[in-house]
Protein backbone atom coordinates (compact mmCIF):
# COMPACT_ATOMS: atom_id res chain seq x y z
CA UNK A 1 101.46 96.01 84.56
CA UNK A 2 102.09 92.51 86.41
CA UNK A 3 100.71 94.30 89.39
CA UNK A 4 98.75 91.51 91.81
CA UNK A 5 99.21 92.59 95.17
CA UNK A 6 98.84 96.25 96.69
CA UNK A 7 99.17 97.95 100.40
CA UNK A 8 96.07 99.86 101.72
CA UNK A 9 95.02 102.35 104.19
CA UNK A 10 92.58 105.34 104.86
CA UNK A 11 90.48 107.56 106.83
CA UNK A 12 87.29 104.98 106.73
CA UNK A 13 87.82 101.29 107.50
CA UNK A 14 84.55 100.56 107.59
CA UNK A 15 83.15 102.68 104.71
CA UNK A 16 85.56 102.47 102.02
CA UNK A 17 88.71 100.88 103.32
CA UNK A 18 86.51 97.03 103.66
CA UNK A 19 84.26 97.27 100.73
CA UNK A 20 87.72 98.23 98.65
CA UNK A 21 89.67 94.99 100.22
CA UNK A 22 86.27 92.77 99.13
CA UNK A 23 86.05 94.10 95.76
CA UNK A 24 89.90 93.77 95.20
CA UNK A 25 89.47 89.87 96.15
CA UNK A 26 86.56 89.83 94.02
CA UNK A 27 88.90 91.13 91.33
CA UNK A 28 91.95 88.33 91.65
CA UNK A 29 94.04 91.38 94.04
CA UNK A 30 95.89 90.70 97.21
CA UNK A 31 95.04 93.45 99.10
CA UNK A 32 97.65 94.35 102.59
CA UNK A 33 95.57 96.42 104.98
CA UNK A 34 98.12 98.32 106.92
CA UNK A 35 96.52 98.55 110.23
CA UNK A 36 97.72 101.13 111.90
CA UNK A 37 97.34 103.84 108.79
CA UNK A 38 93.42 102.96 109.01
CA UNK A 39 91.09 104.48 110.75
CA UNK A 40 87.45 104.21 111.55
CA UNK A 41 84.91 106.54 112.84
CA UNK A 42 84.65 104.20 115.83
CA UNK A 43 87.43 101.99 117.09
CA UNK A 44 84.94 98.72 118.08
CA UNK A 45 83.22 98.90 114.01
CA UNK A 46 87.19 98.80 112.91
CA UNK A 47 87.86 95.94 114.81
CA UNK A 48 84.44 94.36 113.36
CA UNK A 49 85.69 95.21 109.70
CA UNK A 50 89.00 93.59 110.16
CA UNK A 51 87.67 90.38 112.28
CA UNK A 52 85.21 90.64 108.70
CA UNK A 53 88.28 90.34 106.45
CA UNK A 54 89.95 87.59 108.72
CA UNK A 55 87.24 85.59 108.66
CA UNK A 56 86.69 85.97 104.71
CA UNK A 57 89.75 85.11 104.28
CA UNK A 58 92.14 86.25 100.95
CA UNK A 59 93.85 89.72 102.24
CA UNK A 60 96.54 90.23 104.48
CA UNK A 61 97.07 92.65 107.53
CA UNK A 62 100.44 94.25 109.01
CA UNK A 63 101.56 97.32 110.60
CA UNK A 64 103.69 100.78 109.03
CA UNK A 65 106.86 99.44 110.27
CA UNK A 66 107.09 95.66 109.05
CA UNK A 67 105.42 97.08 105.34
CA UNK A 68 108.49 99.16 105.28
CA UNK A 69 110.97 97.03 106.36
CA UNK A 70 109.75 93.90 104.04
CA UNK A 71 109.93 96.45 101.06
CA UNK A 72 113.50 97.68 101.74
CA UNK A 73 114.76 93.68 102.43
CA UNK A 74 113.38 93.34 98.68
């Protein structure tokens, strides 16, 4: 389906929404958390996972509002 590059979010960052983002790297993906549609069962372990995924390197993080706006601009 051409498709290489996808926008996630979810109730779990640290459970399933950071193991998905690694394994979608692992898989050639470029995975777009979307911050502020994630959430964590404790706010300093979210801000662990995502400092985890900076400092991997690969994915890409942005907010609701600028996802929306770059898809209606394309």
């Amino acid at each position: 389906m051409g498709i290489d590059t996808f926008a996630i979010a979810g109730i779990a960052m640290e459970v399933g929404i950071e193991p998905t983002v690694r394994h979608s790297l692992d898989l050639g993906y470029l995975p777009i958390v979307v911050t502020d549609a994630c959430g964590a069962g404790h706010p300093a372990v979210a801000e662990r996972s995502l400092a985890t995924l900076a400092f991997a390197g690969g994915s890409l993080t942005t907010d609701a509002a600028v996802l929306v706006e770059r898809i209606h601009r394309h």
